[in-house]
PDB file of N, CA and C in Angstrom:
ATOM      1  N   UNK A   1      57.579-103.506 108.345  1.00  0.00           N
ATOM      2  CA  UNK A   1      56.284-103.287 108.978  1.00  0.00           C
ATOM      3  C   UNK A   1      56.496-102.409 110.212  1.00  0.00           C
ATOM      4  N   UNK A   2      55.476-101.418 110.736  1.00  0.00           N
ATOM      5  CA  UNK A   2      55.777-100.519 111.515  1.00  0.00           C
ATOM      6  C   UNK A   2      55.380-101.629 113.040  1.00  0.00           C
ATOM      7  N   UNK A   3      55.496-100.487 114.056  1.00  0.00           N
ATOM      8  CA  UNK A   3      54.772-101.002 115.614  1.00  0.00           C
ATOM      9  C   UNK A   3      53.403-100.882 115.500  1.00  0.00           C
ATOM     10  N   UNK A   4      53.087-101.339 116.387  1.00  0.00           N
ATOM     11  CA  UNK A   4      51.157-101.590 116.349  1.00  0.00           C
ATOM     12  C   UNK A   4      51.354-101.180 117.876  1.00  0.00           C
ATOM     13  N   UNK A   5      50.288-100.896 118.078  1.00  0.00           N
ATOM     14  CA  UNK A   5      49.418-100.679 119.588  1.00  0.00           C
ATOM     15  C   UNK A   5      47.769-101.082 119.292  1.00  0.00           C
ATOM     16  N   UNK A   6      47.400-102.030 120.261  1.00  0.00           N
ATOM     17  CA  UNK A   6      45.984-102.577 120.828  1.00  0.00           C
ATOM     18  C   UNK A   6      45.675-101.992 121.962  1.00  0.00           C
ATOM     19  N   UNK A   7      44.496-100.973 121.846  1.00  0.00           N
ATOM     20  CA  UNK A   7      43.821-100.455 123.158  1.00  0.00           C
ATOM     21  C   UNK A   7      42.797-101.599 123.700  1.00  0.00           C
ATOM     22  N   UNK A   8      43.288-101.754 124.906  1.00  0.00           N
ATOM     23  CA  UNK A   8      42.373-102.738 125.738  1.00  0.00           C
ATOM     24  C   UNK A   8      41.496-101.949 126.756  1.00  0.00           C
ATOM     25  N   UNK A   9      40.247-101.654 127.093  1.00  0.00           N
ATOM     26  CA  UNK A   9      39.787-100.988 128.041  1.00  0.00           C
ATOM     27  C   UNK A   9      39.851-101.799 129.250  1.00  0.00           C
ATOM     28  N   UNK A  10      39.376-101.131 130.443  1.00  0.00           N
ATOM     29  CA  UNK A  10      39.015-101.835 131.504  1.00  0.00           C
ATOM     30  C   UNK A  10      38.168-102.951 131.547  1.00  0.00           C
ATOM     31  N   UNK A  11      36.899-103.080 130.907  1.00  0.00           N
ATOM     32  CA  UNK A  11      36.240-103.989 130.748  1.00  0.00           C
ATOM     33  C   UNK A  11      36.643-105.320 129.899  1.00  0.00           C
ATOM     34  N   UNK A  12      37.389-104.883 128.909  1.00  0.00           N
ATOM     35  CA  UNK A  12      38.198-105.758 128.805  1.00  0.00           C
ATOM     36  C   UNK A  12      39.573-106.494 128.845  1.00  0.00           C
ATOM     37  N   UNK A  13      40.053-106.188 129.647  1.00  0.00           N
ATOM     38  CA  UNK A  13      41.207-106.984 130.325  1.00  0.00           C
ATOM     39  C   UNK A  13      40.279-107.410 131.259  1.00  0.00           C
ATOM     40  N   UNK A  14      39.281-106.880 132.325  1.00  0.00           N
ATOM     41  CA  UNK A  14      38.660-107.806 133.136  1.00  0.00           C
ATOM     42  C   UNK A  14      38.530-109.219 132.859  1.00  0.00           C
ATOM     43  N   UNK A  15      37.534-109.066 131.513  1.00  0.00           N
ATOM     44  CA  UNK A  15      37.368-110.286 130.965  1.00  0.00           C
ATOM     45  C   UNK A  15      38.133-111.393 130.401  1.00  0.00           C
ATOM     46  N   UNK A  16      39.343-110.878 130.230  1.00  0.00           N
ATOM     47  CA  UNK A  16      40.276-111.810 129.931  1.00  0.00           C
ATOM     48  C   UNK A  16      41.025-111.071 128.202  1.00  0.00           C
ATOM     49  N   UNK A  17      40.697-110.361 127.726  1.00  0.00           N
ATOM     50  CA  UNK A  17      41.310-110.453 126.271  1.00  0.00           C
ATOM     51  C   UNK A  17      42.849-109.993 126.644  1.00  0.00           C
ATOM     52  N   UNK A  18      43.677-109.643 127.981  1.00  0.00           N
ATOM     53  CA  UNK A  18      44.606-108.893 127.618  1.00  0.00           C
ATOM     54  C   UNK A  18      45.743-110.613 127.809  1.00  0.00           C
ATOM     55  N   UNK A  19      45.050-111.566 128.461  1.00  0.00           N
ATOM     56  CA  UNK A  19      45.448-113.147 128.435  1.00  0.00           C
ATOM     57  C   UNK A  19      45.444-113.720 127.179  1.00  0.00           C
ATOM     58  N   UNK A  20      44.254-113.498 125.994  1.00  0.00           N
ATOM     59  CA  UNK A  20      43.711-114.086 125.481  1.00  0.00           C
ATOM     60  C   UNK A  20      44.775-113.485 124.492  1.00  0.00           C
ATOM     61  N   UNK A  21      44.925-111.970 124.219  1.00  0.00           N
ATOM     62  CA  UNK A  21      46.396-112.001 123.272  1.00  0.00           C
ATOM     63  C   UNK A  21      47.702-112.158 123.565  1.00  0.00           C
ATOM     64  N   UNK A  22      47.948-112.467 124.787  1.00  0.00           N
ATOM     65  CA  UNK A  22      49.146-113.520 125.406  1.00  0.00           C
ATOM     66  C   UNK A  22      49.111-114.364 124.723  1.00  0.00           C
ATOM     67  N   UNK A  23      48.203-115.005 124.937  1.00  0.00           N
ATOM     68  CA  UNK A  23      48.471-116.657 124.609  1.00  0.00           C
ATOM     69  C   UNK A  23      48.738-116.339 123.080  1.00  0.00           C
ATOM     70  N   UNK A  24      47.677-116.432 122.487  1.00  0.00           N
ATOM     71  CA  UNK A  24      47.514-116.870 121.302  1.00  0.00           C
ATOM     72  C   UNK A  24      48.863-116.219 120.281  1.00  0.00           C
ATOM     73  N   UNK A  25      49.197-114.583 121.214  1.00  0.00           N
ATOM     74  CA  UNK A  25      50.767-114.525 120.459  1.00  0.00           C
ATOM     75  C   UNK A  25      51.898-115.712 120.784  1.00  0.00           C
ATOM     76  N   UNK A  26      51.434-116.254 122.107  1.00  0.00           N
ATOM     77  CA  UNK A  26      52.854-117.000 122.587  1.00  0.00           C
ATOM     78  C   UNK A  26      52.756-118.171 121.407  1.00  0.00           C
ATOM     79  N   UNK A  27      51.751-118.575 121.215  1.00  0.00           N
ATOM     80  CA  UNK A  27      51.642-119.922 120.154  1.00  0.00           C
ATOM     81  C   UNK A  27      52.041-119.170 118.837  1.00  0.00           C
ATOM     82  N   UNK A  28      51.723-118.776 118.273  1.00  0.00           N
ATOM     83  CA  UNK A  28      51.993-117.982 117.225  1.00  0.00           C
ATOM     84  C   UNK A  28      53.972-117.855 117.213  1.00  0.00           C
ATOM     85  N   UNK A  29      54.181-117.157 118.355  1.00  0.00           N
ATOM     86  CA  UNK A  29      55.289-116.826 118.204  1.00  0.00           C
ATOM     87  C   UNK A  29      56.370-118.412 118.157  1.00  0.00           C
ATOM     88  N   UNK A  30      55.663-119.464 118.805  1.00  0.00           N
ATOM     89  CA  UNK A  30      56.550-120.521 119.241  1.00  0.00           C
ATOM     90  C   UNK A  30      56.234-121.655 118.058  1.00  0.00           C
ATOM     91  N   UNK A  31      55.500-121.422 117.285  1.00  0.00           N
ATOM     92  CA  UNK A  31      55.278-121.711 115.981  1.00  0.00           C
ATOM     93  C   UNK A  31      56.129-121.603 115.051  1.00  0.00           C
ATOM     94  N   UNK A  32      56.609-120.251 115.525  1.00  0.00           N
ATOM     95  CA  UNK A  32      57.496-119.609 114.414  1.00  0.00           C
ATOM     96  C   UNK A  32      58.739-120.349 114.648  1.00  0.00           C
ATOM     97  N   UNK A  33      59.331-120.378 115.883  1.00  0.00           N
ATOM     98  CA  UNK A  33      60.856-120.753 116.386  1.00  0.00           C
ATOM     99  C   UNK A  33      60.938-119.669 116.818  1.00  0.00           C
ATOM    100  N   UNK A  34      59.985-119.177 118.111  1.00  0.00           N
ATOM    101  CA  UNK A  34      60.689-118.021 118.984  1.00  0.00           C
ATOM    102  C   UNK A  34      61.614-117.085 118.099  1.00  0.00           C
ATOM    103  N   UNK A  35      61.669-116.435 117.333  1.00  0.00           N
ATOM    104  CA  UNK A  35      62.405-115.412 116.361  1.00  0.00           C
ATOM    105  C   UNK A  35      62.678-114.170 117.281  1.00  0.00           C
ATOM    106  N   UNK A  36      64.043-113.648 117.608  1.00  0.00           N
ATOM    107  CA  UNK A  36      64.219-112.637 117.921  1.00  0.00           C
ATOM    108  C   UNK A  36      63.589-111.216 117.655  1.00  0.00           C
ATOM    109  N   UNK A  37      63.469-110.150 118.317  1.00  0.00           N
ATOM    110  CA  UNK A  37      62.840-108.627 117.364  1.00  0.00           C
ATOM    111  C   UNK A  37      61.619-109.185 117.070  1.00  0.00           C
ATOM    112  N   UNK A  38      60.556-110.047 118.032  1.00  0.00           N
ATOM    113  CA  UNK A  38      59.394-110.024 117.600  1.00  0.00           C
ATOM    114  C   UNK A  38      58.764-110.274 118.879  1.00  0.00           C
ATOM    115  N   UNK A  39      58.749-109.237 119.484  1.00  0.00           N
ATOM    116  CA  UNK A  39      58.213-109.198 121.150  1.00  0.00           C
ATOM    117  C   UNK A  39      56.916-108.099 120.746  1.00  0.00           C
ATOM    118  N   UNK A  40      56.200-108.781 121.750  1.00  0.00           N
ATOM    119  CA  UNK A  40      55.028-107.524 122.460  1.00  0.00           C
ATOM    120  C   UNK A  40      55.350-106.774 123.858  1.00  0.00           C
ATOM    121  N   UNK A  41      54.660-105.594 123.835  1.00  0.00           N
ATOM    122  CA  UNK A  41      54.854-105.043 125.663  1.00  0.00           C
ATOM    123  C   UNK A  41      54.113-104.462 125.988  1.00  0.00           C
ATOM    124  N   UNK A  42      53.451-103.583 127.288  1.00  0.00           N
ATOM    125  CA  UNK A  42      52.389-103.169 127.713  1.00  0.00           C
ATOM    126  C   UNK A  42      53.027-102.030 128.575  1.00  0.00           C
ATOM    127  N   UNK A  43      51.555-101.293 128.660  1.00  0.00           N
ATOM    128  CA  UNK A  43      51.874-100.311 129.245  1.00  0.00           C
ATOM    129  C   UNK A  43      50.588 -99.574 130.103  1.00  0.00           C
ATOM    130  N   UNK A  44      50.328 -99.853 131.140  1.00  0.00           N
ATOM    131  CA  UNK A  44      49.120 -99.476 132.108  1.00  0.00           C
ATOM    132  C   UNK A  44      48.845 -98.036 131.583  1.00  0.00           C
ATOM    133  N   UNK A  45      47.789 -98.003 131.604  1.00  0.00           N
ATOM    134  CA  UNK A  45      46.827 -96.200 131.139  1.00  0.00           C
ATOM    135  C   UNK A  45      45.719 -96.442 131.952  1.00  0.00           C
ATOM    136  N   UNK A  46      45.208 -95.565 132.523  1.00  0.00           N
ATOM    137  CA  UNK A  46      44.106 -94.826 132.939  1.00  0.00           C
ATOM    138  C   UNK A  46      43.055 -96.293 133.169  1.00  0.00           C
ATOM    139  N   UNK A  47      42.414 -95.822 134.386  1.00  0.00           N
ATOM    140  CA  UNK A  47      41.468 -96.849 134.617  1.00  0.00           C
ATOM    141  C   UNK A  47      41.387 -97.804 134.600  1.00  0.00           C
ATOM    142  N   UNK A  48      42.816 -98.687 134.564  1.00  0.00           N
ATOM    143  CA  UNK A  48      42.731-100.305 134.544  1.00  0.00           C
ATOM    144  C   UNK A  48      43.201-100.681 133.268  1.00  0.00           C
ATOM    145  N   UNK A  49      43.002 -99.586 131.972  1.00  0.00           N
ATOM    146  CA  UNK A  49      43.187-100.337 130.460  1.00  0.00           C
ATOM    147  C   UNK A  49      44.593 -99.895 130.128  1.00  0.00           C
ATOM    148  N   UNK A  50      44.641-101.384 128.962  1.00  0.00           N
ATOM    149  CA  UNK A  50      45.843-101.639 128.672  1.00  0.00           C
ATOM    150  C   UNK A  50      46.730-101.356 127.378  1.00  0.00           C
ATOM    151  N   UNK A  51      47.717-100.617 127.361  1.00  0.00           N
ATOM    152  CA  UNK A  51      47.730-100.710 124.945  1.00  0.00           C
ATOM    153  C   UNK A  51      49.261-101.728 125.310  1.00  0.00           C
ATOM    154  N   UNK A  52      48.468-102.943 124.222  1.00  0.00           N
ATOM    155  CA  UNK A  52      50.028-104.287 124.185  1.00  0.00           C
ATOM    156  C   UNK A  52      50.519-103.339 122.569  1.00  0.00           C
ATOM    157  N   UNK A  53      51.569-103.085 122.880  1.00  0.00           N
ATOM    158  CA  UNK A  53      52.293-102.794 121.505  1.00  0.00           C
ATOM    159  C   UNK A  53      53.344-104.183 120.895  1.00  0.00           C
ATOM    160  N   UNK A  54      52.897-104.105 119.061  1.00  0.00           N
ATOM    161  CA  UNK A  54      53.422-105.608 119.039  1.00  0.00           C
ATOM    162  C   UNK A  54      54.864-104.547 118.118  1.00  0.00           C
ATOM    163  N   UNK A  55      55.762-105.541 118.334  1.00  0.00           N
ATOM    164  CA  UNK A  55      57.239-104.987 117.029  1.00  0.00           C
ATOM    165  C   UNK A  55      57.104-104.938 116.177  1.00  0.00           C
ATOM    166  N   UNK A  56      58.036-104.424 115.139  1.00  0.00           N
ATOM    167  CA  UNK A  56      57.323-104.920 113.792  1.00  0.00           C
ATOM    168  C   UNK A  56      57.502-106.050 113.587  1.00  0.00           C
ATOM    169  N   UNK A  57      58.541-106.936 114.155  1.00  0.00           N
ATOM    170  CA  UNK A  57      58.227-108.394 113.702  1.00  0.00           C
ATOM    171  C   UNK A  57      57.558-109.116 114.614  1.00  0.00           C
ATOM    172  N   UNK A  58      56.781-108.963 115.398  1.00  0.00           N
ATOM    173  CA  UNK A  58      55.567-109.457 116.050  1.00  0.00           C
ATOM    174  C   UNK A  58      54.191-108.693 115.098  1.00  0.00           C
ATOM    175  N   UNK A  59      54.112-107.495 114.666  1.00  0.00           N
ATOM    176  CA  UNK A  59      53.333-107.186 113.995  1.00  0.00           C
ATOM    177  C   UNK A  59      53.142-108.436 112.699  1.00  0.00           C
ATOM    178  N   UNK A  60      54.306-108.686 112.215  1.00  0.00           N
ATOM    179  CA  UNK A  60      54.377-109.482 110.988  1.00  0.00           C
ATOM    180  C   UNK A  60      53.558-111.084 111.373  1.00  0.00           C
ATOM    181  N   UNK A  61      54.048-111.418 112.467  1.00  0.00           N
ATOM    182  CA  UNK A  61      53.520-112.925 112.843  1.00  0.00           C
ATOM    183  C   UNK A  61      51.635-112.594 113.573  1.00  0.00           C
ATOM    184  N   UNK A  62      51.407-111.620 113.811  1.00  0.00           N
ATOM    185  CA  UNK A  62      50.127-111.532 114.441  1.00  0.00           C
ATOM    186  C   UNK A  62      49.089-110.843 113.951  1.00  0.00           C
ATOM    187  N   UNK A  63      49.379-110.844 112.564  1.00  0.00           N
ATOM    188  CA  UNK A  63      48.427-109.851 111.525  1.00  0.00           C
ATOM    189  C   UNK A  63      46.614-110.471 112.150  1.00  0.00           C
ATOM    190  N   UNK A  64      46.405-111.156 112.456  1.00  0.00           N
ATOM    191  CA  UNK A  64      44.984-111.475 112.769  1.00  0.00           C
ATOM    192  C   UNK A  64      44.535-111.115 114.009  1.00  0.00           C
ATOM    193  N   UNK A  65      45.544-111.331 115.052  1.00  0.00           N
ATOM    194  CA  UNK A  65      44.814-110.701 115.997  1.00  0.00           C
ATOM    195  C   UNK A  65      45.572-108.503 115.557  1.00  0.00           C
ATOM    196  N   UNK A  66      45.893-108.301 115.253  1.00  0.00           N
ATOM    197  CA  UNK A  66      46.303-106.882 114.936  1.00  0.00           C
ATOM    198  C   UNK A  66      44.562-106.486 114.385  1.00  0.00           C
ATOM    199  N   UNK A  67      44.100-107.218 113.850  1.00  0.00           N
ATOM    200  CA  UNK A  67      43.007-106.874 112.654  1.00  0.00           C
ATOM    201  C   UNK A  67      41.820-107.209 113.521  1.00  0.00           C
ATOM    202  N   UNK A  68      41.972-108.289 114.280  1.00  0.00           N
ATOM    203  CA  UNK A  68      40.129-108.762 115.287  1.00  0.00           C
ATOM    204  C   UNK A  68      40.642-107.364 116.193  1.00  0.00           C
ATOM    205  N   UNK A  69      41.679-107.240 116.816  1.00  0.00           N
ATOM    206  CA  UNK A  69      41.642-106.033 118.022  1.00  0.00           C
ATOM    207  C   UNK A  69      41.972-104.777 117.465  1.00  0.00           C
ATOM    208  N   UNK A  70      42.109-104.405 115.735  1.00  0.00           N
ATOM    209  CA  UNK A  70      41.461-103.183 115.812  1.00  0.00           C
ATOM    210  C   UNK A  70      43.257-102.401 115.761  1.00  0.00           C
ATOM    211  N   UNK A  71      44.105-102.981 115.584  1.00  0.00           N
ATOM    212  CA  UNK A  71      45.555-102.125 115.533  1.00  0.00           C
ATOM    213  C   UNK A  71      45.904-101.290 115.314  1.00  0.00           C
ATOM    214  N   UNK A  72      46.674-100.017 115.857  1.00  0.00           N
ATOM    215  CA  UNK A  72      46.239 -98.833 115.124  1.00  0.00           C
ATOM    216  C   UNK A  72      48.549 -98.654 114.885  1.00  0.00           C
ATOM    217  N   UNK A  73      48.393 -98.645 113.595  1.00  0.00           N
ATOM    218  CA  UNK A  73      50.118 -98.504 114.162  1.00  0.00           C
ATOM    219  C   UNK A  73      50.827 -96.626 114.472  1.00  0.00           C
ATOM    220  N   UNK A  74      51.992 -97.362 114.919  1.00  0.00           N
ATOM    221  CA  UNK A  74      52.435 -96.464 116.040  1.00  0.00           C
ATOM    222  C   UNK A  74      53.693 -96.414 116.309  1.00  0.00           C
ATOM    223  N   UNK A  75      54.422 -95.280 116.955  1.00  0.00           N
ATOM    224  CA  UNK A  75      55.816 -94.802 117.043  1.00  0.00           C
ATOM    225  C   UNK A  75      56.546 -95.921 117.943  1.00  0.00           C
ATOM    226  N   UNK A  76      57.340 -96.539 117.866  1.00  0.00           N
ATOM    227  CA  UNK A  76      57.913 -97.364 118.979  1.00  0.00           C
ATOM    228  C   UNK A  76      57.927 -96.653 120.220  1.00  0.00           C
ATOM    229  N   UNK A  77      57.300 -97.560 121.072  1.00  0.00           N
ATOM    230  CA  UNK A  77      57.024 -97.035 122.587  1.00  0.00           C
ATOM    231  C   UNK A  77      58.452 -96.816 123.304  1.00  0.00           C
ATOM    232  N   UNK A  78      57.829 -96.347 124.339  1.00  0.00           N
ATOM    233  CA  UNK A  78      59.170 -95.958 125.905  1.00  0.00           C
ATOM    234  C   UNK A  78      58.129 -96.755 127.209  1.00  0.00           C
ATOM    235  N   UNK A  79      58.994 -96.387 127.647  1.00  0.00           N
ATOM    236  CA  UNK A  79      58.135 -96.903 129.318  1.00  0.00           C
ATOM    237  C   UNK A  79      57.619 -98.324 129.396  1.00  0.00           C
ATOM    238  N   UNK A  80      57.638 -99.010 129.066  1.00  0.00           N
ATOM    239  CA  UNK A  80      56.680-100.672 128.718  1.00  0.00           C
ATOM    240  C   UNK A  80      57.489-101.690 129.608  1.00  0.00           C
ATOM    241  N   UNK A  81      56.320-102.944 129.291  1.00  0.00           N
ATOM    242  CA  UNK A  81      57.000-104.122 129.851  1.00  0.00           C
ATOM    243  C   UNK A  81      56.792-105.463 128.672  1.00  0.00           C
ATOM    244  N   UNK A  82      57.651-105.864 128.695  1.00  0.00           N
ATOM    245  CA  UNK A  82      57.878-107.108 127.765  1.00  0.00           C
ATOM    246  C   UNK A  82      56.850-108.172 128.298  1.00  0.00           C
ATOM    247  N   UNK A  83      55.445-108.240 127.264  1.00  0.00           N
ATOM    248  CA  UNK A  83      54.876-109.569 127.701  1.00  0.00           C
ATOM    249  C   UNK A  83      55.663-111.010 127.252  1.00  0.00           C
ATOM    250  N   UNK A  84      55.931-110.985 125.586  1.00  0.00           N
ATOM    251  CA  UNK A  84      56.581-112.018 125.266  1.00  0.00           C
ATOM    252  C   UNK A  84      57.307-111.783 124.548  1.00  0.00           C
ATOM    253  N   UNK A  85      58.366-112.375 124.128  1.00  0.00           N
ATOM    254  CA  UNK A  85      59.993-112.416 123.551  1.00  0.00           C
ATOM    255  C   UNK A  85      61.264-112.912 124.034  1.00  0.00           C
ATOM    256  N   UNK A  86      62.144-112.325 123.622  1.00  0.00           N
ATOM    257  CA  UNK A  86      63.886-113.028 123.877  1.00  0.00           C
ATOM    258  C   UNK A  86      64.092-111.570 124.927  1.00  0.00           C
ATOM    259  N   UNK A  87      64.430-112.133 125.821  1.00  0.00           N
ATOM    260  CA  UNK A  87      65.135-110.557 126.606  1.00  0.00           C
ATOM    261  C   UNK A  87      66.073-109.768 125.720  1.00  0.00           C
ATOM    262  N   UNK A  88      67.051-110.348 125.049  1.00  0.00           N
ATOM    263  CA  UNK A  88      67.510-109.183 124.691  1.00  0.00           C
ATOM    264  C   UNK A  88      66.978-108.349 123.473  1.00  0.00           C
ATOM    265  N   UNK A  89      65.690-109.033 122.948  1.00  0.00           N
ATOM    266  CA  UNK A  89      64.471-107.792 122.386  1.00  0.00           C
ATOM    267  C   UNK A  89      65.029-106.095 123.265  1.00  0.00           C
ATOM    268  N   UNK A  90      64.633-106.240 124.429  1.00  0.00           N
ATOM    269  CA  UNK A  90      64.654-105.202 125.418  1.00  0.00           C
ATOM    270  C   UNK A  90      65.735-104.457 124.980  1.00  0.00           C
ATOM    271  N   UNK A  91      66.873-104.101 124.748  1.00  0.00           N
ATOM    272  CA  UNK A  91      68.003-103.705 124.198  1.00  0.00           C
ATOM    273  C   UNK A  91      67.339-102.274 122.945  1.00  0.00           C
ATOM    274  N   UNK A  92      66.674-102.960 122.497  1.00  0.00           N
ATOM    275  CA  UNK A  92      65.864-101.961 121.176  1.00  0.00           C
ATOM    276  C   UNK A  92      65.374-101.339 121.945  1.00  0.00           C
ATOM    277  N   UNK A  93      64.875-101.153 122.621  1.00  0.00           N
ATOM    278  CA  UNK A  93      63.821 -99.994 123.321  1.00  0.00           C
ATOM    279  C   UNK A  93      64.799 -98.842 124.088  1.00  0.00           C
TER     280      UNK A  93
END
């Protein structure tokens, strides 16, 4: 499965969705048994909004929220920050 990226605008991270796919990956992911190579990360753009890019094996565990927020997949990022995973995820990037 490839990388995903979720565009979050300003208005919404205000409101909470850039928490709201925190969480619900962290359960998801801790469901699984925390599995290595299946981190999300972020990366500030313009005006406050946010794109969380999931791995491909976070893509694999989060197919529902990938699909309610609209996923568009995508080249493995540079520049980011690890919302959730094993640190040494970070190593791949």
């Amino acid at each position: 499965m490839p990388w995903h990226r979720v565009q979050l605008s300003a208005d919404q991270v205000q409101l909470g969705a850039l928490g709201n796919v925190v969480n619900r990956y962290s359960e998801k992911r801790l469901r699984a048994g925390g599995p290595r190579n299946a981190a999300i990360y972020s990366r500030q753009v313009a005006d406050g909004a946010v794109s969380v890019f999931f791995s491909p094996g976070a893509s694999e565990l989060a197919t529902e929220l990938l699909r309610e927020y609209a996923a568009e997949s995508c080249e493995q990022p540079t520049d980011v920050t690890m919302l959730v995973g094993d640190q040494s995820d970070t190593l791949s990037l």
